[in-house]
Protein backbone atom coordinates (compact mmCIF):
# COMPACT_ATOMS: atom_id res chain seq x y z
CA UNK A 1 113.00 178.01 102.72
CA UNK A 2 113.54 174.99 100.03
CA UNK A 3 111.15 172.78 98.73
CA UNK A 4 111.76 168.74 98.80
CA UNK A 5 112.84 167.57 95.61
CA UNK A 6 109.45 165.23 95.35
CA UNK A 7 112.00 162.69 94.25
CA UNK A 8 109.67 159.06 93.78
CA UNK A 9 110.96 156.62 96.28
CA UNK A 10 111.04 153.88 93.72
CA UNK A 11 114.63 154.09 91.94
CA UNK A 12 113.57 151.02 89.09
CA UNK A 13 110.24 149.96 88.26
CA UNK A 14 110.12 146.87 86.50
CA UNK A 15 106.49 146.06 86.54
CA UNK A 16 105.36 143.36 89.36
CA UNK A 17 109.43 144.42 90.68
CA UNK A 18 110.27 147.53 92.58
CA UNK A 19 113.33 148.50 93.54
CA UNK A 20 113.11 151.44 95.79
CA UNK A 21 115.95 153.68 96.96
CA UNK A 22 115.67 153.19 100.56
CA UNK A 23 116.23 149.13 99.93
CA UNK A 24 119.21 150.31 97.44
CA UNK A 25 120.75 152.47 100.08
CA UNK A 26 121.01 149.20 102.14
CA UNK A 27 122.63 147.14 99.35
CA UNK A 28 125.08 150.24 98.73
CA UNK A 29 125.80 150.30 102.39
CA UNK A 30 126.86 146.44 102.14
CA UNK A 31 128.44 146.52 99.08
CA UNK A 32 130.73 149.47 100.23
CA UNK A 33 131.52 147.66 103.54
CA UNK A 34 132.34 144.45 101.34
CA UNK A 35 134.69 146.38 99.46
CA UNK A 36 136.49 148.70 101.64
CA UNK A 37 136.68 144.98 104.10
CA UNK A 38 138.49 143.46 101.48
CA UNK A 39 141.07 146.20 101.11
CA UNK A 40 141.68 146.42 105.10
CA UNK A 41 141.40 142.88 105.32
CA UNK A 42 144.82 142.66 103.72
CA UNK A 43 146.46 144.82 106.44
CA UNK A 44 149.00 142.75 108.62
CA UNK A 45 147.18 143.42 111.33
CA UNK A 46 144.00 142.20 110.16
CA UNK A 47 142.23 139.44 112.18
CA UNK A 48 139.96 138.81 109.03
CA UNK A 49 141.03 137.41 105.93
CA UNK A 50 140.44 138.91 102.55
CA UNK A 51 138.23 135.72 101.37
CA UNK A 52 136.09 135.52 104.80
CA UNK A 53 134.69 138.77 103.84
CA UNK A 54 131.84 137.24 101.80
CA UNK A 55 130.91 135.10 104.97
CA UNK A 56 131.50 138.21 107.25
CA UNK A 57 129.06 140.82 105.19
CA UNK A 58 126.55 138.06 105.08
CA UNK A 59 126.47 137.74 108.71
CA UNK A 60 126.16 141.68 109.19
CA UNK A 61 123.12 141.29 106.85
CA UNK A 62 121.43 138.87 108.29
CA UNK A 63 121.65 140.62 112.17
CA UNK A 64 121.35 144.13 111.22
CA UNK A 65 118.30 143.09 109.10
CA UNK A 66 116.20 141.14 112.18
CA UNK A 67 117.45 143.34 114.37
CA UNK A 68 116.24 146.66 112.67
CA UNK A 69 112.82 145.13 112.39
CA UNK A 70 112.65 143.23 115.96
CA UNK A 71 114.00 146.46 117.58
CA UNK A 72 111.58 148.56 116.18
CA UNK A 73 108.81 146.98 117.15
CA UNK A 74 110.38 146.54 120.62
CA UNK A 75 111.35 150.00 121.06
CA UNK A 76 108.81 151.97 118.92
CA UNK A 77 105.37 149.82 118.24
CA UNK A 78 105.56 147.62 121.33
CA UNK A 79 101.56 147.85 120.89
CA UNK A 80 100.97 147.67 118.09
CA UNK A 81 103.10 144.14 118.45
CA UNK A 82 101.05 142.87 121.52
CA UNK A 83 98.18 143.65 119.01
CA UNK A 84 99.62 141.98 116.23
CA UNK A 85 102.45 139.87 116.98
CA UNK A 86 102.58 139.42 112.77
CA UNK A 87 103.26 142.83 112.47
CA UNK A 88 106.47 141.45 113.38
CA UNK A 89 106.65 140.81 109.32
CA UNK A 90 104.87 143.10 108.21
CA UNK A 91 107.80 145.04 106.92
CA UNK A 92 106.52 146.58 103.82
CA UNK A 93 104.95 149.01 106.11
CA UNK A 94 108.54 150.17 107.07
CA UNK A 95 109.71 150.48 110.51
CA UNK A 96 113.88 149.86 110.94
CA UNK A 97 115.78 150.87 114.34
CA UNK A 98 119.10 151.62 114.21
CA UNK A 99 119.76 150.88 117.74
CA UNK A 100 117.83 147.39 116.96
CA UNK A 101 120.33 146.50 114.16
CA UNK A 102 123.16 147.84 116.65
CA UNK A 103 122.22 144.79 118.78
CA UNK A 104 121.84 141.97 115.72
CA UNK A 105 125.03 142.83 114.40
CA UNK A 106 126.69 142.23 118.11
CA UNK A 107 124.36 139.06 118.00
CA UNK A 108 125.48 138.29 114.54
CA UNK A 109 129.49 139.04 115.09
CA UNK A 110 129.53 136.91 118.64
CA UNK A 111 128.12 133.88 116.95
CA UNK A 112 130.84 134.34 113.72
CA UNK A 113 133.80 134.87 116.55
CA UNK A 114 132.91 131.81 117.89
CA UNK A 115 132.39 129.93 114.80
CA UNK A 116 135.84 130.96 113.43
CA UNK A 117 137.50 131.80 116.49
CA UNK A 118 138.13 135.13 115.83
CA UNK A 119 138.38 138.16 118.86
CA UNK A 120 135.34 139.26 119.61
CA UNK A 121 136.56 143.10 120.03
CA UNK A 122 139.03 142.11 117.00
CA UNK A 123 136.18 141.47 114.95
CA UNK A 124 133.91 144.45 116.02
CA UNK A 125 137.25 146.68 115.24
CA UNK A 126 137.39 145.42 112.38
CA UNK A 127 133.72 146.25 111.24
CA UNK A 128 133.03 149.59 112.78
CA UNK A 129 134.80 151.78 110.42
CA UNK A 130 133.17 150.57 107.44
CA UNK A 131 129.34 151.07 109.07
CA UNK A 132 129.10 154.22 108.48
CA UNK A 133 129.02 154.87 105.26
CA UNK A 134 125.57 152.67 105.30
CA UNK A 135 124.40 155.14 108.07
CA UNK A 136 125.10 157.91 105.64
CA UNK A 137 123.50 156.78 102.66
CA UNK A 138 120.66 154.93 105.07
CA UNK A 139 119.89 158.33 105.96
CA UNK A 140 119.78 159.63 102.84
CA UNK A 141 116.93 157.24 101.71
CA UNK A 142 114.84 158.98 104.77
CA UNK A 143 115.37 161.85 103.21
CA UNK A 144 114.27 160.99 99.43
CA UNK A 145 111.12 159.15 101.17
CA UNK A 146 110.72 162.44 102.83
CA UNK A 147 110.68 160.71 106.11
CA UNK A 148 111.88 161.33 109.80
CA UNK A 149 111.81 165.17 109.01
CA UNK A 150 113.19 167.12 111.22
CA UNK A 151 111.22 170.03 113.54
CA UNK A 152 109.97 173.14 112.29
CA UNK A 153 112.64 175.99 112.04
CA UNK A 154 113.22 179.12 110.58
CA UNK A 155 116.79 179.15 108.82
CA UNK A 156 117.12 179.56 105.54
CA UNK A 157 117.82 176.13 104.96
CA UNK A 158 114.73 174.36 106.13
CA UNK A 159 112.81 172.35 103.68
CA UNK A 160 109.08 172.13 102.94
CA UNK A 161 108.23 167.97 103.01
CA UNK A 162 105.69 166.95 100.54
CA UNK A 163 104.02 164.57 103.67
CA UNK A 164 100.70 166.55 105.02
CA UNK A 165 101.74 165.35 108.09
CA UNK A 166 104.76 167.00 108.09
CA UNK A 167 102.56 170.35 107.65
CA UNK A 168 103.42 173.20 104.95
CA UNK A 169 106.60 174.71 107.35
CA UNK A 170 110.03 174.55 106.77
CA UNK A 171 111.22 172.03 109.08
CA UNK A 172 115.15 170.86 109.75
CA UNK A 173 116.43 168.41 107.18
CA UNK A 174 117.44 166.23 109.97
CA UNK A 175 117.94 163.65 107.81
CA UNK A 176 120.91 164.99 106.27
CA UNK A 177 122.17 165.97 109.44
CA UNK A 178 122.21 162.25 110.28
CA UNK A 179 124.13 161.49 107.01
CA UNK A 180 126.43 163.69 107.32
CA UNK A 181 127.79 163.32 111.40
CA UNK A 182 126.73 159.74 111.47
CA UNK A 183 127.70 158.93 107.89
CA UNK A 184 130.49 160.74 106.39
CA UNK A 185 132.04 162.73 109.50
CA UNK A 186 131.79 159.29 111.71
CA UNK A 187 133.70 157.60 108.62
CA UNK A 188 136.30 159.86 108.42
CA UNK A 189 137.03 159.63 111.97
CA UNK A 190 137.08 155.89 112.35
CA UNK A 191 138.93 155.23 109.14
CA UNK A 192 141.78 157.82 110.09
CA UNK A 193 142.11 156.40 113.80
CA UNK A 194 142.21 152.81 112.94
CA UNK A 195 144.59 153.15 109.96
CA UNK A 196 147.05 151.73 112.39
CA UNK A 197 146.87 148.97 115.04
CA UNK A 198 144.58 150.05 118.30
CA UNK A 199 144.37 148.76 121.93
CA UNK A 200 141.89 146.43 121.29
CA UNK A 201 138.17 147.62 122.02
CA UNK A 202 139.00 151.28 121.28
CA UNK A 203 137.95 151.51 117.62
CA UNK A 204 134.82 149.94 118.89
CA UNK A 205 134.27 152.14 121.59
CA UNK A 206 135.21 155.27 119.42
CA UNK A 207 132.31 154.18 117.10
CA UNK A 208 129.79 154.03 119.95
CA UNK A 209 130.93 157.25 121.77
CA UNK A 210 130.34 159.28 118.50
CA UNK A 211 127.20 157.71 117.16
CA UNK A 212 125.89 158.08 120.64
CA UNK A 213 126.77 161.92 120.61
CA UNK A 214 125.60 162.56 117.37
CA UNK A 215 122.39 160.50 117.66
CA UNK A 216 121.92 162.11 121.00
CA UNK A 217 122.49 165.84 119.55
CA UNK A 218 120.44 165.13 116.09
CA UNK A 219 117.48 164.10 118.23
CA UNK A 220 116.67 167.65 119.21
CA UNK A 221 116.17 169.01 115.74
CA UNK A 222 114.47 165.67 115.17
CA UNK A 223 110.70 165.50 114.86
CA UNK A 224 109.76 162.62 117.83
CA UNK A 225 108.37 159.32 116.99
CA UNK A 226 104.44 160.20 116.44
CA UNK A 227 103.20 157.06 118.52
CA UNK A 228 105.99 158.27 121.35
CA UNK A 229 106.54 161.78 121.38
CA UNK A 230 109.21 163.03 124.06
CA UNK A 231 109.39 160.22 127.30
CA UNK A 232 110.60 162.90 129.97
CA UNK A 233 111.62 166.68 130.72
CA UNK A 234 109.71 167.57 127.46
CA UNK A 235 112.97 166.98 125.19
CA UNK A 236 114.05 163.52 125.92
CA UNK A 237 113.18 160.97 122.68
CA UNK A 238 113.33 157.12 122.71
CA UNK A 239 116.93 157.95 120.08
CA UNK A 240 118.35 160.03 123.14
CA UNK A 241 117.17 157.12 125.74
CA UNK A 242 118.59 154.76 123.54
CA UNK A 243 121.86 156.59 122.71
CA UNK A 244 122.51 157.21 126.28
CA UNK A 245 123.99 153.40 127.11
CA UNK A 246 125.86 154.14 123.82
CA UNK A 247 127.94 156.79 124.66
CA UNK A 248 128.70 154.99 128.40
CA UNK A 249 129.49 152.29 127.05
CA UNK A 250 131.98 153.43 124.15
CA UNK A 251 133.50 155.48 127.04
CA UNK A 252 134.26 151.98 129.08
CA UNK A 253 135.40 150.39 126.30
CA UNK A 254 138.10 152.99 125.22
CA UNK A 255 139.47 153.14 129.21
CA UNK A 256 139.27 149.28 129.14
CA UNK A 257 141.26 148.81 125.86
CA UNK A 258 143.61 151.39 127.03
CA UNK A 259 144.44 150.14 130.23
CA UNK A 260 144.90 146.90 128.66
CA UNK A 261 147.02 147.88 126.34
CA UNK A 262 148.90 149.56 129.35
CA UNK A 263 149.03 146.63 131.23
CA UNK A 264 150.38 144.54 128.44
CA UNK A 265 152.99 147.68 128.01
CA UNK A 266 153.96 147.48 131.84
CA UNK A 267 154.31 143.48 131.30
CA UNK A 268 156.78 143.51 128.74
């Protein structure tokens, strides 16, 4: 059994200013994806260039941001939205789905393909391997806000959250489990496969196979969304639900890409 490090969510406090480490996970995330852009960017291969990264990140900002919050509401408070539709701003009270931002970034990326026509599935190819590391360290501002904890288990490694909602029992540090397959493990992978050209649409699809599978097997050492609690079959959560089109659709876009690139083969 551990005890949560109590660390205070606020990283710098600068009187009226707070800068909390949740909020500097995301700007790590970005920052990281900026940088590690720039370097593939330069690749001969590379459908983006070096000096449209600035333009690029912003873009990713911008959707994953709206689409964290709209998706939330949509998915997990669609009540508490009918209720009070300026909820919908009311983002100091946290409240950011993954799944959400998932679906502003595609938003985001379809408008800047068309903008600078760019490949759709180039661009998203592009992207995918430098997400995670956001996911990671997203996950690991959960865990210093002692939030999302995990369900209550026995191993030697569960932790004691300082919440009282959360209970005085060890519970799974799902959190970390998150960072770790969807963050660091999820990296690894994507980095390592796309060091080299792809079919087109197969990084992509790699990305959402694997965050769907790790989503989907996090979920059950996962404590369920409160205001939802399990939908079906007393196991299924809205993350499962929601990680379900994920992982068919990354496995029809890795058979498309392949048996385009195939057919492209066979052509020549």
């Amino acid at each position: 059994m551990l005890l949560h490090p109590g660390i205070d969510p606020v990283a710098i406090d600068l009187g009226p200013i707070s800068v909390r480490w949740y909020g500097l996970m995301y700007v790590l995330g970005f920052a990281a994806a900026w940088l590690l852009g720039r370097w593939r960017a330069r690749r001969p291969w590379s459908v983006v260039d070096p000096r449209e990264m600035e333009d690029l990140v912003w873009y990713l900002v911008l959707g994953l941001m709206i689409g964290a919050r709209v998706g939330y509401m949509l998915f997990y408070d669609l009540p508490g939205l009918l209720a009070d539709p300026l909820s919908m701003f009311a983002v100091w009270r946290g409240g950011m789905s993954f799944h959400g931002g998932l679906l502003g970034v595609v938003a985001a990326m379809l408008f800047f393909a068309w903008r600078r026509e760019k490949p759709f599935f180039g661009l998203t190819d592009f992207i995918c391997p430098l997400a995670p590391i956001g996911l990671g360290l997203g996950r690991v501002g959960n865990f210093i806000n002692a939030e999302l904890w995990g369900r209550p288990t026995d191993m030697p490694w569960g932790v004691i959250f300082p919440d009282p909602r959360a209970g005085m029992v060890p519970r799974h540090p799902s959190q970390l489990y998150e960072a770790f397959l969807e963050g660091l493990l999820l990296f690894a992978v994507l980095w390592a496969y796309s060091a080299k050209p792809r079919a087109r649409g197969t990084v992509s699809g790699l990305f959402l196979l694997l965050y769907g599978c790790f989503r989907f097997l996090v979920e059950f050492f996962r404590t369920p969304d409160p205001q939802l609690g399990f939908l079906a079959f007393g196991w299924l959560t809205m993350g499962q639900l929601l990680s379900t089109p994920m992982i068919l659709g990354g496995v029809a876009l890795i058979w498309w890409g392949l048996r385009r690139a195939a057919g492209h083969r066979g052509e020549g």
